[in-house]
Protein backbone atom coordinates (compact mmCIF):
# COMPACT_ATOMS: atom_id res chain seq x y z
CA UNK A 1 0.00 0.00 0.00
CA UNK A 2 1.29 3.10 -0.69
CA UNK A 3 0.79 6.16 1.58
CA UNK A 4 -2.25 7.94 0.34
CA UNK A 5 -3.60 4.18 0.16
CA UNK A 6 -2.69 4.16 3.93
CA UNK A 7 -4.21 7.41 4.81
CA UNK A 8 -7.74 6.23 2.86
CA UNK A 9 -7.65 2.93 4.75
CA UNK A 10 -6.64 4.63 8.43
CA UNK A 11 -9.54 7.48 7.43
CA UNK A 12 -12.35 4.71 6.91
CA UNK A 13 -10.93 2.43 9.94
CA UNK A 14 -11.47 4.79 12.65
CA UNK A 15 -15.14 5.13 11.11
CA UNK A 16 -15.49 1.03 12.01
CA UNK A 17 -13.23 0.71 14.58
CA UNK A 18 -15.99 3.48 15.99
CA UNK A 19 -18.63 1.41 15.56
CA UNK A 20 -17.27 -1.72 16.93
CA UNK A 21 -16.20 -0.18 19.79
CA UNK A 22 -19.28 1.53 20.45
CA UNK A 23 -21.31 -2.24 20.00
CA UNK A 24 -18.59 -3.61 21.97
CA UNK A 25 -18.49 -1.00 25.13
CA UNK A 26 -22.60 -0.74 24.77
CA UNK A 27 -22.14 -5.15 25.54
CA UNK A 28 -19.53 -4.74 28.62
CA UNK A 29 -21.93 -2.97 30.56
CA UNK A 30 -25.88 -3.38 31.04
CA UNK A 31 -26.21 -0.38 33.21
CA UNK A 32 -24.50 2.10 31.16
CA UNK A 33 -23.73 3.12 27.73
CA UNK A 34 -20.70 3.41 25.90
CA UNK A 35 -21.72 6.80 25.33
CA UNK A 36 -22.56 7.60 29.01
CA UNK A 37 -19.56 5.77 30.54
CA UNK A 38 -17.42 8.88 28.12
CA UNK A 39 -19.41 11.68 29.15
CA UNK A 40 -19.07 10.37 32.92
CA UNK A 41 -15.26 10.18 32.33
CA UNK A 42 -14.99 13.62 30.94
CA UNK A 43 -16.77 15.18 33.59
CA UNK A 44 -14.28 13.50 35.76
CA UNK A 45 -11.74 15.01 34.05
CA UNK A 46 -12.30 18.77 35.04
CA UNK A 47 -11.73 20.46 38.48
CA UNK A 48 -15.35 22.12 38.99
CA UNK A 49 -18.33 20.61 38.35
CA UNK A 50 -18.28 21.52 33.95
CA UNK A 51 -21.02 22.82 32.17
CA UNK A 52 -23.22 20.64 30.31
CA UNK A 53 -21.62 23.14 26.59
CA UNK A 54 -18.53 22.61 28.26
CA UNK A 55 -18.47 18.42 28.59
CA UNK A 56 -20.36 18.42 25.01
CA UNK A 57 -17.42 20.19 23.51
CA UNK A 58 -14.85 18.37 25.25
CA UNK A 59 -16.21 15.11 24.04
CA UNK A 60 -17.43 16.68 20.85
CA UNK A 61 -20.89 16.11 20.91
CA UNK A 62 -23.75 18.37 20.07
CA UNK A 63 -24.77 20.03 23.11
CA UNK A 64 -28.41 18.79 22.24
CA UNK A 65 -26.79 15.31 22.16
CA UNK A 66 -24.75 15.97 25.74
CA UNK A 67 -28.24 17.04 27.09
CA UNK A 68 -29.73 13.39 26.14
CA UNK A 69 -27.13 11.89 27.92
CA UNK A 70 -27.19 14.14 30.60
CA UNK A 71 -30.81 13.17 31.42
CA UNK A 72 -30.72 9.55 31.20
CA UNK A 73 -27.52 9.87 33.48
CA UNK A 74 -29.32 11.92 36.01
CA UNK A 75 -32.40 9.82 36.06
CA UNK A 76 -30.22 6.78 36.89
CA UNK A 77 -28.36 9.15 39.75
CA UNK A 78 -24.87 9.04 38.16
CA UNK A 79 -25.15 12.73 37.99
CA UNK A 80 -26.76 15.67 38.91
CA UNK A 81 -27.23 18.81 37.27
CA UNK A 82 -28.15 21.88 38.49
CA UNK A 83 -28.27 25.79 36.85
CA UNK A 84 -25.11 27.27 37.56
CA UNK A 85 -25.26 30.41 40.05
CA UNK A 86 -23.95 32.98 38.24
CA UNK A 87 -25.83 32.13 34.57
CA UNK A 88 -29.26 30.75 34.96
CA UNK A 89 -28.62 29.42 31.51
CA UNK A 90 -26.11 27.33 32.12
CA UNK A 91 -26.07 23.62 33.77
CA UNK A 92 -23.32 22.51 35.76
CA UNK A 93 -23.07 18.51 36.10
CA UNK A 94 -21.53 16.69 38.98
CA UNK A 95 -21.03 12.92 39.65
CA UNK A 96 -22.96 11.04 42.49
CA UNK A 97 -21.37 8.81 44.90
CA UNK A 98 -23.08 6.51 42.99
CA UNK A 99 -21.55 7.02 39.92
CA UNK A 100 -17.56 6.91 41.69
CA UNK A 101 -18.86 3.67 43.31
CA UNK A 102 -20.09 2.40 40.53
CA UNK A 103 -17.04 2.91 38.40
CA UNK A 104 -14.81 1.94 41.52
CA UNK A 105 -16.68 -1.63 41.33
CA UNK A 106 -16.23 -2.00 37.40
CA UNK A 107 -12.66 -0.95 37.49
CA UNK A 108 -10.91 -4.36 37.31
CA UNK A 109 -13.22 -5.58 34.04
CA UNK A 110 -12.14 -2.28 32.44
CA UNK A 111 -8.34 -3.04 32.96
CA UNK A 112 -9.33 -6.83 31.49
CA UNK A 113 -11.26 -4.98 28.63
CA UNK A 114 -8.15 -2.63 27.71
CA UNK A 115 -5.55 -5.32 27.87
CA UNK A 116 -8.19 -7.61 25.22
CA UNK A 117 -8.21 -4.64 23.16
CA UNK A 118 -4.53 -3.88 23.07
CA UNK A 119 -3.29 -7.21 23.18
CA UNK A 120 0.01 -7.51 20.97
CA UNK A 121 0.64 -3.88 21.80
CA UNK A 122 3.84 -3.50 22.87
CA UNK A 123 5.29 -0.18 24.59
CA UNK A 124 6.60 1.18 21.17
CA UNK A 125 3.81 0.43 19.16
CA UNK A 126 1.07 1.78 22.27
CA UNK A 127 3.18 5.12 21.77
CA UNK A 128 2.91 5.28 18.19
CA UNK A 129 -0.18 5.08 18.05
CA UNK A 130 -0.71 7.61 21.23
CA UNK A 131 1.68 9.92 19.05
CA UNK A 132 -0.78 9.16 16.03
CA UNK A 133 -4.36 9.85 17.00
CA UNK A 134 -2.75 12.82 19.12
CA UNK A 135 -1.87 14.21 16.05
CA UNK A 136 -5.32 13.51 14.23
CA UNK A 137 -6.70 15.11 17.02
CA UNK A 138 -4.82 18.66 16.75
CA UNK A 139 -5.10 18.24 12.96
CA UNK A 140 -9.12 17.90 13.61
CA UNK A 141 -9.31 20.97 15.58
CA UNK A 142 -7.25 22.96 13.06
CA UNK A 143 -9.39 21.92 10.83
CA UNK A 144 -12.28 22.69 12.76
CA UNK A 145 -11.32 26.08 13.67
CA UNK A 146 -10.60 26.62 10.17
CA UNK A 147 -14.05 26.21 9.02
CA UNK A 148 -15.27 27.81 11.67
CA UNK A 149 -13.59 30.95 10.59
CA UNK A 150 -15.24 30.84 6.82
């Protein structure tokens, strides 16, 4: 394969590798979505409880989409959100104990799960890879802002 050949095929594998993933993560847990396990990680990920605009464009989603989420979330009590003081506008979304328990108890079939899925990955190919999607990423927001801008 040559390299444009390479680019097409790494393009329209992260499409099905996606997919799979999605159908496979949606399987590894009856309780919780692929979908909702991500926005509960990304929430985890910032200091103060985020915004539900803010976690949607962290992940990427719509904020219409993040909102879905964030309502089937909250009605299982993995989150709660409530209008933010300062903009009435704005929802702010915090994890329940629940939620940290929940993930707490789950944590050991999610470190079985990753080494399954990485299996044959060695250090030097992991950080290839890591090196690889990083830079998709930054390209993807470049090109993102880009459009943006028109």
């Amino acid at each position: 394969m040559d390299e444009l050949e390479q680019k097409a095929y790494i393009f329209g594998t992260i499409f099905a590798l996606s997919n799979k993933l999605q159908v496979l993560g949606d399987a590894f847990d009856n309780n919780i979505t692929i979908k909702q396990w991500l926005f509960c990680v990304c929430v985890s990920k910032f200091d103060e409880p985020p915004t539900l605009s803010e976690v949607a464009n962290f992940i990427g989603y719509s904020r219409q989409n993040a909102k879905r989420i964030a309502v089937a979330l909250n009605e299982s009590g993995y989150i709660t959100i409530i209008k933010d003081q300062d903009d009435a506008r704005a929802l702010r979304i915090s994890l329940t104990q629940k939620c940290t328990d929940y993930f707490t108890e789950r944590s050991h079939r999610e470190l079985v799960f990753l080494d399954k899925l990485f299996n044959g990955f060695d250090a030097d190919l992991t950080r290839d890879v890591y090196k690889g999607l990083t830079r998709l990423a930054e390209n993807i927001e470049m090109m993102s802002n880009d459009l943006i801008g028109q």
